[in-house]
Protein backbone atom coordinates (compact mmCIF):
# COMPACT_ATOMS: atom_id res chain seq x y z
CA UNK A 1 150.70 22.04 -135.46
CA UNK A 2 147.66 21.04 -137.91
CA UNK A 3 148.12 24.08 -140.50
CA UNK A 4 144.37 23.75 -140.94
CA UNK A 5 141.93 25.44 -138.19
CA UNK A 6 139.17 23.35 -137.88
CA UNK A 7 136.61 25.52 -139.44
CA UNK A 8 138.98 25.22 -143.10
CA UNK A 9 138.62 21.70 -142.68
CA UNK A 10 134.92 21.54 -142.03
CA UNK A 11 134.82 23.61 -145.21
CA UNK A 12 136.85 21.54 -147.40
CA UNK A 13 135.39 18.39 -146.17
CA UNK A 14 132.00 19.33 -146.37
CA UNK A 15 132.78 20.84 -150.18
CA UNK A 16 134.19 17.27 -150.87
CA UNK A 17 131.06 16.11 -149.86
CA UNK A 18 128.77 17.66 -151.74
CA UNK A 19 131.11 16.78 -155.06
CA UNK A 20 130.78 13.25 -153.66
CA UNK A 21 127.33 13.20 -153.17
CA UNK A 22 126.26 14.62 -156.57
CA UNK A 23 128.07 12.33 -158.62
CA UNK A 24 126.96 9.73 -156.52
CA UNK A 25 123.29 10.47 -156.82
CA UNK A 26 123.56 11.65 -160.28
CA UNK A 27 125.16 7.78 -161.16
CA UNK A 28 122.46 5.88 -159.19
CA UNK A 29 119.95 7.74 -161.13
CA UNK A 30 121.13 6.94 -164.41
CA UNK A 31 122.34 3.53 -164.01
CA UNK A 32 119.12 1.58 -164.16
CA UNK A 33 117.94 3.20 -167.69
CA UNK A 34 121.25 1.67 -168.65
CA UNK A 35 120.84 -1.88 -167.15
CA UNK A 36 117.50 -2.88 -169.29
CA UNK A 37 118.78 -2.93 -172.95
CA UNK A 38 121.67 -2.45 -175.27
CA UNK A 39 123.01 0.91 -175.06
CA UNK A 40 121.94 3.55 -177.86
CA UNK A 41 125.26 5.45 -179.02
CA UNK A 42 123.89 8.82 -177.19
CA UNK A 43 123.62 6.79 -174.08
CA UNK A 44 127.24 5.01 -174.42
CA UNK A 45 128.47 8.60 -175.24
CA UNK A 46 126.48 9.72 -171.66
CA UNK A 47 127.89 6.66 -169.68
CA UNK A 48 131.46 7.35 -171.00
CA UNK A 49 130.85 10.89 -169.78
CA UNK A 50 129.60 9.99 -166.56
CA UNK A 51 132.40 7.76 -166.27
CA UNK A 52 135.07 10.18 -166.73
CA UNK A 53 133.17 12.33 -164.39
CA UNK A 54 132.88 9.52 -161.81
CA UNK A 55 136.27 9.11 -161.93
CA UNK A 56 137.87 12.96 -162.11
CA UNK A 57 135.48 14.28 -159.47
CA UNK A 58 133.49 11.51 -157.24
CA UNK A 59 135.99 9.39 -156.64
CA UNK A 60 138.92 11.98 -155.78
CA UNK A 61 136.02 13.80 -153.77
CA UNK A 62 135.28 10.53 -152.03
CA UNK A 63 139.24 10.57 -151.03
CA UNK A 64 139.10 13.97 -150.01
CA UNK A 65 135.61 13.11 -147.61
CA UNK A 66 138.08 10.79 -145.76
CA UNK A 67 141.17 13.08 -145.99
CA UNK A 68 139.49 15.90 -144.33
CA UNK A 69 137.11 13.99 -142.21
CA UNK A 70 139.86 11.93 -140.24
CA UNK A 71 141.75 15.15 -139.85
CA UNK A 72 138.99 16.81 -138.49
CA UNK A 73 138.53 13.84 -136.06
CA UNK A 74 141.81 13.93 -134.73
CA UNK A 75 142.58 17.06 -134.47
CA UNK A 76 139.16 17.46 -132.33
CA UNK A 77 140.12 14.38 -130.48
CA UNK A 78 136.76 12.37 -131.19
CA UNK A 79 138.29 8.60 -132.17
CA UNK A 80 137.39 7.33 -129.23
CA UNK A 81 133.78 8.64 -129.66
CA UNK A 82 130.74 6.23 -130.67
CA UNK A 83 128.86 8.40 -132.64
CA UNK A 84 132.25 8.37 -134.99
CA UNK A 85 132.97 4.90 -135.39
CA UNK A 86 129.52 4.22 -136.13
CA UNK A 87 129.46 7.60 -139.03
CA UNK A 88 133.24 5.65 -140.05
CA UNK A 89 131.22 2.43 -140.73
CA UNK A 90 128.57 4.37 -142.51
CA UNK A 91 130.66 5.96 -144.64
CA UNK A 92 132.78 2.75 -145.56
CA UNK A 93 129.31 1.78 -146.50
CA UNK A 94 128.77 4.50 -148.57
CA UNK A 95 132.57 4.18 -150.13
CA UNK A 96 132.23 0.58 -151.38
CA UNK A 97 128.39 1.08 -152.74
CA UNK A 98 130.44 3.76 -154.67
CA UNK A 99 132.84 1.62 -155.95
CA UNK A 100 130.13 -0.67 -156.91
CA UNK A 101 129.06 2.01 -158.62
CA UNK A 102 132.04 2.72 -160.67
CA UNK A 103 132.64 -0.95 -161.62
CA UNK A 104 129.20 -1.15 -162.82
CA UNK A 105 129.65 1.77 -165.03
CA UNK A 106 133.41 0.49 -166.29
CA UNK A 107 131.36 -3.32 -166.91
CA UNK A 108 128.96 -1.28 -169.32
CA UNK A 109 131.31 1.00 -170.82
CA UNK A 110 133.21 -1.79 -171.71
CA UNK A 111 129.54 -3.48 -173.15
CA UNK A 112 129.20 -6.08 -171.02
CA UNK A 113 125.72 -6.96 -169.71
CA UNK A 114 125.16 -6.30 -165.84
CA UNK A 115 122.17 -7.31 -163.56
CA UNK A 116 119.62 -4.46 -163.67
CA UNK A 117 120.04 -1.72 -160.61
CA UNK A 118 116.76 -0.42 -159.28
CA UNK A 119 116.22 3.00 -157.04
CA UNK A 120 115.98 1.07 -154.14
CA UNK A 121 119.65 0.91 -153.96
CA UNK A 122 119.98 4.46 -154.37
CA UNK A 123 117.12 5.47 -151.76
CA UNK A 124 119.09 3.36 -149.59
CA UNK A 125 122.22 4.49 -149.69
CA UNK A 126 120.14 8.01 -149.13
CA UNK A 127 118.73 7.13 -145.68
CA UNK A 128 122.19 5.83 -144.67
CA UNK A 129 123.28 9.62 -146.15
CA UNK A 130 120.60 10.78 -143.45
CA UNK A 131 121.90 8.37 -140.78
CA UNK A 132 125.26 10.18 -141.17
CA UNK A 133 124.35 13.61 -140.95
CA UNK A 134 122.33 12.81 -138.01
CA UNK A 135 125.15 11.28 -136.19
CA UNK A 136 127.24 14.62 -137.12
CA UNK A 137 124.92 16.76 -135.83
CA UNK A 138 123.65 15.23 -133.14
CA UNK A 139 126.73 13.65 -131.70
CA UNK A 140 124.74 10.99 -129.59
CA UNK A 141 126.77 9.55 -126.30
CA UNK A 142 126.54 6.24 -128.11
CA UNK A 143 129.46 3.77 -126.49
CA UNK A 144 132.17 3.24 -128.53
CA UNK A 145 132.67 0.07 -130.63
């Protein structure tokens, strides 16, 4: 009835995580060396890269993470489960600081001037990254939403 055992779609969306995850790291670490100053042409030429990157890999990946992840959830039967809404917020989380993240990077492509963007943000989104996999693995009898 699903075409997918379970264990293919743990593997595709935990692949689509890991895509995710890299180009989302790898874009919070280089957007603050690009939020001090003008842009030097090898750094516009490394922001146009990331860009395209962002948008061919992360972002499609980020899709994918949801694609895969809801249906894992349903076909496991879990939407009723705490522990899930609260990973579902998490991730939402996690999907809009992205997005941030990609407008940020279109803004200074385009050579407009945005606010600087410290680690912080990115050590953030990390722990909520932890939070996450925590909830996955642990699958706490949290009461649902």
């Amino acid at each position: 009835m699903y075409l997918l055992p379970y264990q293919a779609l743990l593997g595709l969306h935990l692949l689509a995580v890991a895509l995710f995850l890299a180009g989302f790291v790898i874009t919070g670490l280089s957007l603050p060396s690009w939020t001090r100053g003008p842009l030097t042409p090898g750094q516009h030429e490394a922001l146009h890269r990331l860009r395209s990157m962002n948008s061919l890999i992360s972002t499609p990946a980020l899709a994918f993470v949801w694609l895969f992840g809801g249906w894992m959830a349903l076909q496991a039967g879990w939407y009723e489960a705490g522990w899930l809404q609260w990973k579902v917020i998490l991730v939402a989380i996690l999907s809009l600081l992205h997005f941030q993240q990609g407008r940020t990077l279109k803004r200074l492509d385009g050579g407009a001037a945005v606010r600087a963007v410290g680690l912080r943000a990115l050590a953030a989104s990390l722990l909520v990254v932890a939070f996450i996999a925590t909830l996955v693995i642990a699958k706490p009898d949290l009461p649902p939403l």
